[in-house]
N, C-alpha and C. Protein backbone atom coordinates (compact mmCIF):
# COMPACT_ATOMS: atom_id res chain seq x y z
N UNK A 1 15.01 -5.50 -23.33
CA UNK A 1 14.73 -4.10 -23.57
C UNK A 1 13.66 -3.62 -22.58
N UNK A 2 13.94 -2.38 -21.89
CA UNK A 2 12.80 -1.95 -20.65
C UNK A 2 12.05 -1.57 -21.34
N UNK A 3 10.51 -1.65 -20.90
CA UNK A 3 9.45 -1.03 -21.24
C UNK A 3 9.12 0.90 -20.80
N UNK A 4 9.35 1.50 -21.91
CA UNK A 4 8.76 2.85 -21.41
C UNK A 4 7.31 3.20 -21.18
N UNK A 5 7.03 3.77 -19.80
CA UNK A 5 5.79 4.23 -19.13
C UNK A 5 5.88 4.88 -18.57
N UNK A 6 4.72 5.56 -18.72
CA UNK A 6 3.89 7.21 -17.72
C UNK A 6 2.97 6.75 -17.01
N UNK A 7 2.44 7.17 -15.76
CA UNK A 7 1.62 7.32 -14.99
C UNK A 7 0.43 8.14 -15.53
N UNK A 8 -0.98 8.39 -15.79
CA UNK A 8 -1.91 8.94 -15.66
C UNK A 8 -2.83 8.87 -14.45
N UNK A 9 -3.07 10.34 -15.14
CA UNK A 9 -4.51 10.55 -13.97
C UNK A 9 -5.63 9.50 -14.04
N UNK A 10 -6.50 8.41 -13.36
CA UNK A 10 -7.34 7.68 -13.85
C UNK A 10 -8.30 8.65 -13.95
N UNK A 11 -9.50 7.94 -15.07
CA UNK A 11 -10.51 8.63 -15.06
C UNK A 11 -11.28 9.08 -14.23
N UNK A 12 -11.99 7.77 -12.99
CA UNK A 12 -12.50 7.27 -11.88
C UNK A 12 -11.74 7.11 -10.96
N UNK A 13 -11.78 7.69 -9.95
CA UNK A 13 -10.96 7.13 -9.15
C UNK A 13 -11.05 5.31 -8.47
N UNK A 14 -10.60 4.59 -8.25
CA UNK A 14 -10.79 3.45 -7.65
C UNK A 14 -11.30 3.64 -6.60
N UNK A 15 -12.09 2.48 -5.96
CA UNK A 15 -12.24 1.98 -4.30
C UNK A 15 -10.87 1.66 -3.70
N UNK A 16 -10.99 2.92 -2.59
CA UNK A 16 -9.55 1.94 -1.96
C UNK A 16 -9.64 0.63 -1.15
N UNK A 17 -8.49 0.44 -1.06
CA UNK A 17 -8.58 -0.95 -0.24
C UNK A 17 -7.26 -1.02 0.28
N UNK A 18 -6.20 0.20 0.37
CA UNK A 18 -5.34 0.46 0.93
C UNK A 18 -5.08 1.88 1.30
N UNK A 19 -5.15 1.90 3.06
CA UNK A 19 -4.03 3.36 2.93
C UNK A 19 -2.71 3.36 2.91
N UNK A 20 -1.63 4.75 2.59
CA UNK A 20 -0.71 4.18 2.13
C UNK A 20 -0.10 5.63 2.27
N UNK A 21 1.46 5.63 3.53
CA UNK A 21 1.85 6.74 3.79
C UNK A 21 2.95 6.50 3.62
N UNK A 22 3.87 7.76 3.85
CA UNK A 22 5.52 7.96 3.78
C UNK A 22 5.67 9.04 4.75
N UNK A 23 6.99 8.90 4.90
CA UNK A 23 7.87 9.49 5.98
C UNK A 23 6.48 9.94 7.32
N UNK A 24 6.16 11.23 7.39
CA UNK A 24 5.78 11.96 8.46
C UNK A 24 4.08 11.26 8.42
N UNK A 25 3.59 11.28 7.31
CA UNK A 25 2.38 10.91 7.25
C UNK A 25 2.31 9.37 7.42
N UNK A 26 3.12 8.47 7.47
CA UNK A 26 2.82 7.38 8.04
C UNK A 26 3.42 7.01 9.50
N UNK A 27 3.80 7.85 10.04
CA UNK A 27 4.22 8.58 11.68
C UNK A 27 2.50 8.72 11.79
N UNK A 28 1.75 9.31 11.42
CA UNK A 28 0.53 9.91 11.72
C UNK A 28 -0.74 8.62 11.79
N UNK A 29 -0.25 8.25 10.49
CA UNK A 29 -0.89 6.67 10.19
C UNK A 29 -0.93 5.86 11.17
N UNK A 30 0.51 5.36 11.63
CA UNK A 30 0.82 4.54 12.99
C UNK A 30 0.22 5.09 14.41
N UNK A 31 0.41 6.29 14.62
CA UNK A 31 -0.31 7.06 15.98
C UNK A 31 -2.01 6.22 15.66
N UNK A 32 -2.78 6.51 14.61
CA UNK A 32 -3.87 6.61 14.36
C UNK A 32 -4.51 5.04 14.68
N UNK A 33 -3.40 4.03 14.26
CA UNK A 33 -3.39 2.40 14.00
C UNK A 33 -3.41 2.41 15.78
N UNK A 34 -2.92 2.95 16.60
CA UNK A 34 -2.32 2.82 18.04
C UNK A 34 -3.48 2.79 19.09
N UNK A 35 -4.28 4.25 18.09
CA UNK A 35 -5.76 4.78 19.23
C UNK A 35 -6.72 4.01 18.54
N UNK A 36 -6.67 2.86 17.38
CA UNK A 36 -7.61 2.26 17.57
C UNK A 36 -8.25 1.32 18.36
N UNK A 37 -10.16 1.27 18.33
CA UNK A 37 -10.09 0.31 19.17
C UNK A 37 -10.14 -0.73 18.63
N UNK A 38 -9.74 -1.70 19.04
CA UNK A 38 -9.36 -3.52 18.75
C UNK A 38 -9.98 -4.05 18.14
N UNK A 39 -11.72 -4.06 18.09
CA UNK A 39 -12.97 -4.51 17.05
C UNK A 39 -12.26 -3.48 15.82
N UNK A 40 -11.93 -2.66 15.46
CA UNK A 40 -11.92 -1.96 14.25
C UNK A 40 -10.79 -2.22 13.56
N UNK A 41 -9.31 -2.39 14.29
CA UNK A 41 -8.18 -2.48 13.87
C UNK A 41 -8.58 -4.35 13.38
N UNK A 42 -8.87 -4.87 14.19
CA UNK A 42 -9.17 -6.26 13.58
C UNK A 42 -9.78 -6.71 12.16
N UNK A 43 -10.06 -5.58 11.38
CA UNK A 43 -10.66 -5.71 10.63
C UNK A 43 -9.33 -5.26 9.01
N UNK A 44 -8.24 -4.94 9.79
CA UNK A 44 -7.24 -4.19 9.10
C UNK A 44 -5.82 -4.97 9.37
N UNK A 45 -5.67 -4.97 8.25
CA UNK A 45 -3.77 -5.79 7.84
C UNK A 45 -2.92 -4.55 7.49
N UNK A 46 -1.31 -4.72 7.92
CA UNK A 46 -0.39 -3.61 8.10
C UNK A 46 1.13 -4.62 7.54
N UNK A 47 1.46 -3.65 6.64
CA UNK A 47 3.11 -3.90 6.51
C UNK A 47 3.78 -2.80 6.51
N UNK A 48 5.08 -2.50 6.91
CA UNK A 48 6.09 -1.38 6.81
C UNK A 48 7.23 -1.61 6.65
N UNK A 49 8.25 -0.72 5.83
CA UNK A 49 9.47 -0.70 6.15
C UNK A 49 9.93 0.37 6.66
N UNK A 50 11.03 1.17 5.85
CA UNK A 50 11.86 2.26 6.65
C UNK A 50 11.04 3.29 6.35
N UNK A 51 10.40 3.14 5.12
CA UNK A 51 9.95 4.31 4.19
C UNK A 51 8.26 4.16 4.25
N UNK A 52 7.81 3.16 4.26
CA UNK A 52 6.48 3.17 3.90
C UNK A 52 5.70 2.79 5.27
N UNK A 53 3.87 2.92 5.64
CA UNK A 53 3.01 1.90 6.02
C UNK A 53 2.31 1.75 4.96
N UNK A 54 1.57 0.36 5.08
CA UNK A 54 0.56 0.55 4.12
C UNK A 54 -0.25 -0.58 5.06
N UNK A 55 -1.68 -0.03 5.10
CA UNK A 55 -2.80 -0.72 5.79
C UNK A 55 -3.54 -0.81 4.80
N UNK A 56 -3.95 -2.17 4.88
CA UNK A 56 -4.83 -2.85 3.80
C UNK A 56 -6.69 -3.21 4.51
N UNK A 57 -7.39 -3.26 4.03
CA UNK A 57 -8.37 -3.52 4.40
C UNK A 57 -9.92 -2.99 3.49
N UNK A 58 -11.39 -3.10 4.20
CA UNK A 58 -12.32 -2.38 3.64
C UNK A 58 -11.74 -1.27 3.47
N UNK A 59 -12.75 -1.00 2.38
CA UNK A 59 -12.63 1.20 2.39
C UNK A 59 -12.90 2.01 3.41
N UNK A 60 -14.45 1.12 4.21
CA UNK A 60 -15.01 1.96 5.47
C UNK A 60 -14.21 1.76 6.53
N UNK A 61 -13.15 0.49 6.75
CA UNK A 61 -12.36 0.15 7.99
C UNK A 61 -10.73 1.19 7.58
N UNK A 62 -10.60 1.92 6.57
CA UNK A 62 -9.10 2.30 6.17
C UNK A 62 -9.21 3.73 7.15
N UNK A 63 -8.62 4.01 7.82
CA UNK A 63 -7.79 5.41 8.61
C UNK A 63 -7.64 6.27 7.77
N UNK A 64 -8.40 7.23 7.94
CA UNK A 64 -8.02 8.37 7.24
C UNK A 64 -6.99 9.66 8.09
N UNK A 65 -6.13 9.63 7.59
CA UNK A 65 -5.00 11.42 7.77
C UNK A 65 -4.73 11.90 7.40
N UNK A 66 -4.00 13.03 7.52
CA UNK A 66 -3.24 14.32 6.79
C UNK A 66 -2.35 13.28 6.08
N UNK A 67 -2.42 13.67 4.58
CA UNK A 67 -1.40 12.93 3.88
C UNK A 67 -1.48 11.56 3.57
N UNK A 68 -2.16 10.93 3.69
CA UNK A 68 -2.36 9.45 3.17
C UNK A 68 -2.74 9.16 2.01
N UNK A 69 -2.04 8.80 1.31
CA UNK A 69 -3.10 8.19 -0.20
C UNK A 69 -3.65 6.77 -0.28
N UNK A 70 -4.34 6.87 -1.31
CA UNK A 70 -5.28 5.03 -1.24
C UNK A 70 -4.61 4.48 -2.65
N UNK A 71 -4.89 3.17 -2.13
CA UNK A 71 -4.49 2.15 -3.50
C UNK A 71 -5.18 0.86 -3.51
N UNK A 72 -5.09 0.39 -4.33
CA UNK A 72 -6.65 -0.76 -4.62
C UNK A 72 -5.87 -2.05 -5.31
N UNK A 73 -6.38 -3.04 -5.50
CA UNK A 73 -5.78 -4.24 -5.90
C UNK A 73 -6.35 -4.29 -7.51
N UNK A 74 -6.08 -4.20 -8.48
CA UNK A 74 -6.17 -4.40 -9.54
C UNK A 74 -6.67 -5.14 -10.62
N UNK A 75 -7.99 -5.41 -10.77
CA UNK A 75 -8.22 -6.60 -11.25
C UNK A 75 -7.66 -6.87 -12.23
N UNK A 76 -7.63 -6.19 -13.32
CA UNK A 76 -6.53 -6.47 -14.71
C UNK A 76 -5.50 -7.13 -14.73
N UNK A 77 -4.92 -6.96 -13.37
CA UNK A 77 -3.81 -7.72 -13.34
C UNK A 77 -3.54 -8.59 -11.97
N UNK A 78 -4.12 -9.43 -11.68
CA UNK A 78 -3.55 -9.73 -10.10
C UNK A 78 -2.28 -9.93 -9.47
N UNK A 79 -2.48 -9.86 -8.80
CA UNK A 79 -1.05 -9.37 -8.05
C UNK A 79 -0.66 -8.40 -7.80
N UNK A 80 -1.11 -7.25 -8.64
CA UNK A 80 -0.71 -6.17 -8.48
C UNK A 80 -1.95 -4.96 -7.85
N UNK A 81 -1.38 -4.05 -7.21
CA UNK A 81 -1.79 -2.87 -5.98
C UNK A 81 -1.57 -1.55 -7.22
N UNK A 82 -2.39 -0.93 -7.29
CA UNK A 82 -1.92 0.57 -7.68
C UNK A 82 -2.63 1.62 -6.88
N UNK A 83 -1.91 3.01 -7.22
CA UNK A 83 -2.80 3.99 -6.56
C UNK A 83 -4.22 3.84 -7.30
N UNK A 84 -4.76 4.49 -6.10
CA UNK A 84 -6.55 4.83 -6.59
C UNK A 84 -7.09 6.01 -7.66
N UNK A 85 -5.51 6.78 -7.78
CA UNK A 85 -6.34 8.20 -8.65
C UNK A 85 -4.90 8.05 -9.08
N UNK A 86 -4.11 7.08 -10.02
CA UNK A 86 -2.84 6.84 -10.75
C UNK A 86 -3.13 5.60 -11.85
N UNK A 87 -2.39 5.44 -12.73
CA UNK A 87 -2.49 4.16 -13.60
C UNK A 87 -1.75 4.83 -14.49
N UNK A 88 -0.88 3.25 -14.60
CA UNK A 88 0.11 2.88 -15.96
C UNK A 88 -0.59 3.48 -17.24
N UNK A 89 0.27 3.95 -18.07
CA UNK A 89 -0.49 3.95 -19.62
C UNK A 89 0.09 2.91 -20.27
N UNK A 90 0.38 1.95 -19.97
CA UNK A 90 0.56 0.04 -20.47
C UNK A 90 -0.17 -0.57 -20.04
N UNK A 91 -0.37 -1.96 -20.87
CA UNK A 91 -1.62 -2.44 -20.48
C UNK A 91 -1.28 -3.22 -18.98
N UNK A 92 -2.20 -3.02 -18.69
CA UNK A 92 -1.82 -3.38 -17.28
C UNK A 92 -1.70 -5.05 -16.67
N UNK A 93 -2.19 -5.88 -17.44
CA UNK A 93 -1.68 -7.08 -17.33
C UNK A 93 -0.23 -7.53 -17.76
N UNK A 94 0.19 -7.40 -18.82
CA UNK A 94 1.47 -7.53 -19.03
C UNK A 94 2.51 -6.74 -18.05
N UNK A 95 2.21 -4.83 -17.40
CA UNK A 95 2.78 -4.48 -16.69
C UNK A 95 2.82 -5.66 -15.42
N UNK A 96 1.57 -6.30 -14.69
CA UNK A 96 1.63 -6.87 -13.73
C UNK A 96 2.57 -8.01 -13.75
N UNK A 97 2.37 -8.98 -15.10
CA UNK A 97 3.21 -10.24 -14.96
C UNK A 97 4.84 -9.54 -15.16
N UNK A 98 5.20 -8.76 -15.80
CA UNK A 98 6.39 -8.60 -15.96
C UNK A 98 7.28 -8.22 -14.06
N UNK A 99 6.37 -7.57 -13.63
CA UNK A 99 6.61 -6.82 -12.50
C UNK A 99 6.95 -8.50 -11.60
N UNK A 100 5.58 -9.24 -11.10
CA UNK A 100 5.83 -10.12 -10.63
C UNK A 100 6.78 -11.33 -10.66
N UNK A 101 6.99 -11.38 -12.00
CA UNK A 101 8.13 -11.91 -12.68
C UNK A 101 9.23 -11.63 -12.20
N UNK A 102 9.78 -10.04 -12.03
CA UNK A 102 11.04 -9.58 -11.72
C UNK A 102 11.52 -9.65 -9.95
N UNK A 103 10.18 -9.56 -9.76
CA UNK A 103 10.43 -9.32 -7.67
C UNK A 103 9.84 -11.04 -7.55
N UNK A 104 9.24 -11.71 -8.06
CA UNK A 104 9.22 -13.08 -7.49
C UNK A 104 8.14 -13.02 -6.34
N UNK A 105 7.18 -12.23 -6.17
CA UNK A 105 6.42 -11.98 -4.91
C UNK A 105 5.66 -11.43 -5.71
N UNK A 106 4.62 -11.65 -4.42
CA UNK A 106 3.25 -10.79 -4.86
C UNK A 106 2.39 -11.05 -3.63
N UNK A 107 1.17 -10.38 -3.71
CA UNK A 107 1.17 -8.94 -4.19
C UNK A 107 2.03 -7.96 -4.33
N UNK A 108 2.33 -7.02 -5.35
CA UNK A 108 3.46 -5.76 -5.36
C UNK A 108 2.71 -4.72 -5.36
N UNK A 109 2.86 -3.84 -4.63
CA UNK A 109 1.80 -2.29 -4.65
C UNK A 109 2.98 -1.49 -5.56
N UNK A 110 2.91 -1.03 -7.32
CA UNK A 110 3.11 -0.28 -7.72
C UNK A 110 2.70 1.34 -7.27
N UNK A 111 3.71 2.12 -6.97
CA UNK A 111 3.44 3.18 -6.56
C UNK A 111 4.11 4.06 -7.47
N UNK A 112 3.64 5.63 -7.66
CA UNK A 112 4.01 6.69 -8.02
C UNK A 112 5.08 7.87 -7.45
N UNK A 113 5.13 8.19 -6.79
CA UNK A 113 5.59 9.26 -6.21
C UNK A 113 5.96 9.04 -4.92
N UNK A 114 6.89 8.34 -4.05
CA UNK A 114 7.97 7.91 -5.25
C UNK A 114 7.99 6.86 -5.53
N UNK A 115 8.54 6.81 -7.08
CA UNK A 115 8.25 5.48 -7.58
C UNK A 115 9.08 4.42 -6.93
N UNK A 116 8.47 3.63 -6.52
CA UNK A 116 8.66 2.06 -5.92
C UNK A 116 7.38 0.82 -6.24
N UNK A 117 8.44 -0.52 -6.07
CA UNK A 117 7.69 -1.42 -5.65
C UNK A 117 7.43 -1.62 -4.18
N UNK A 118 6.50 -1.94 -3.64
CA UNK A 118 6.21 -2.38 -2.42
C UNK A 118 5.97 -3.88 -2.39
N UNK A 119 6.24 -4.86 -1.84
CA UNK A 119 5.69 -6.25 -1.74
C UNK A 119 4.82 -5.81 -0.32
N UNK A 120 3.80 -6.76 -0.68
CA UNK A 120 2.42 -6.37 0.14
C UNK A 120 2.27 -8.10 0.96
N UNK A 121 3.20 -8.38 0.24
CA UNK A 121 2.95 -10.21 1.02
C UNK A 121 3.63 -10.38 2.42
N UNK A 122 3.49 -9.62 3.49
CA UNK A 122 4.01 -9.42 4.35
C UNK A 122 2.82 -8.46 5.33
N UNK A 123 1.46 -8.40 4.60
CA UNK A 123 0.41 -7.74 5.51
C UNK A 123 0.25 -8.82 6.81
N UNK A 124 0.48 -8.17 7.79
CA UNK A 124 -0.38 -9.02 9.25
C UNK A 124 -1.48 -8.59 10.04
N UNK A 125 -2.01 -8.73 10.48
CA UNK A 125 -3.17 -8.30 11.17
C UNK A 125 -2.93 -7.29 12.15
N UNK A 126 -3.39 -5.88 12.53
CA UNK A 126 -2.99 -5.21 13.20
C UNK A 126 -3.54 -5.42 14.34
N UNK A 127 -2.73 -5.44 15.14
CA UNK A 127 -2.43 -6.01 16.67
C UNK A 127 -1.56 -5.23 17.44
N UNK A 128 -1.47 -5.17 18.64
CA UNK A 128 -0.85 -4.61 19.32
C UNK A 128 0.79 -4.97 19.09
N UNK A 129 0.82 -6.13 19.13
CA UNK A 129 2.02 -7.09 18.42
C UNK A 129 2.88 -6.70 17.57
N UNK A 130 1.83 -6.47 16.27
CA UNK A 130 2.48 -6.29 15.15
C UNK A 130 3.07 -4.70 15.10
N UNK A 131 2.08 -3.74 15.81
CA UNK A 131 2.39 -2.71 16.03
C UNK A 131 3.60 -2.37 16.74
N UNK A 132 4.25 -2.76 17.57
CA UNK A 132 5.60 -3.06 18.34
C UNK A 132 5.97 -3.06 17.44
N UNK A 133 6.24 -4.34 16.27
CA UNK A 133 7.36 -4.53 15.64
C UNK A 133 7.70 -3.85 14.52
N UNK A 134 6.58 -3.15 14.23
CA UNK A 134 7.03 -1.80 13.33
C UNK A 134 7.57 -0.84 14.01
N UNK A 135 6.88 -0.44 15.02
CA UNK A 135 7.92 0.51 15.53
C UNK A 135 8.88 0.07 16.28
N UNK A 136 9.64 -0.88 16.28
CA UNK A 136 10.97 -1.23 16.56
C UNK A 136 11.66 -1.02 15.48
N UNK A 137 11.03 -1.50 14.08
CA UNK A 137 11.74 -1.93 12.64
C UNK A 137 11.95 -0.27 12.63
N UNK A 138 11.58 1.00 12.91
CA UNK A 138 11.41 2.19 12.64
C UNK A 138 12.17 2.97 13.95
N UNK A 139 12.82 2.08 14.64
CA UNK A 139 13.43 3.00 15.88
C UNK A 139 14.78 3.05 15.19
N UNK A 140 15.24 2.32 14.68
CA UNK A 140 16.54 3.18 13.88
C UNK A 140 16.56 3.78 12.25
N UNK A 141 15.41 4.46 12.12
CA UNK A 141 15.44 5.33 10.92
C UNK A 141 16.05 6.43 10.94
């Protein structure tokens, strides 16, 4: 039987420890990851697919742009990523093991809008490298 849940506003917002874009705003994200310089990006891990970036790191090392939201690692539940100004109204440990349970991976960045899982176990160090191969993975979107 699925569990029914809503998203709330958190009270507090969290510390981020992820930025976290879609479509155009993580176009903006990636430009931003590109003009960094190398001491700063070193300090920052990156995964993407068709739809998402998400750069992980300090709060003071995260890129800020038009359109980016933050998301934080969860202590309640490890493994799990949520937004910074979002949260389950379930308790959030059981949300986490059930989640990890179902995708077999972890970290999973639960997201809102739109709702997805993200697997986050695929962050690499942002590099010039890694940067290529996102935007290769993104030349046929």
């Amino acid at each position: 039987m699925a569990v029914q849940w809503q998203w709330q506003a958190r009270q507090e917002a969290a510390l981020p420890q992820a930025a976290v874009a879609w479509g155009e705003a993580a176009v903006r994200l990636f430009e931003r990851l590109e003009q960094m310089a190398e001491a700063h990006a070193a300090r920052l891990q990156a995964t993407a697919n068709r739809d998402v970036l998400v750069v992980t790191g300090p709060a003071e090392a995260l890129p800020w742009v038009d359109g980016v939201e933050y998301a934080c690692a969860e202590a309640a539940a490890p493994g799990l990523w949520l937004p910074t100004s979002w949260a389950p109204d379930v308790p959030l440990d059981l949300l986490g093991q059930a989640l990890l349970a179902r995708f077999s991976r972890a970290p999973l960045l639960l997201w809102h809008a739109p709702a997805v899982v993200v697997p986050l176990d695929r962050c690499l160090p942002v590099t010039a490298q890694h940067l290529q191969r996102i935007k290769d993975g993104w030349a046929g979107r």
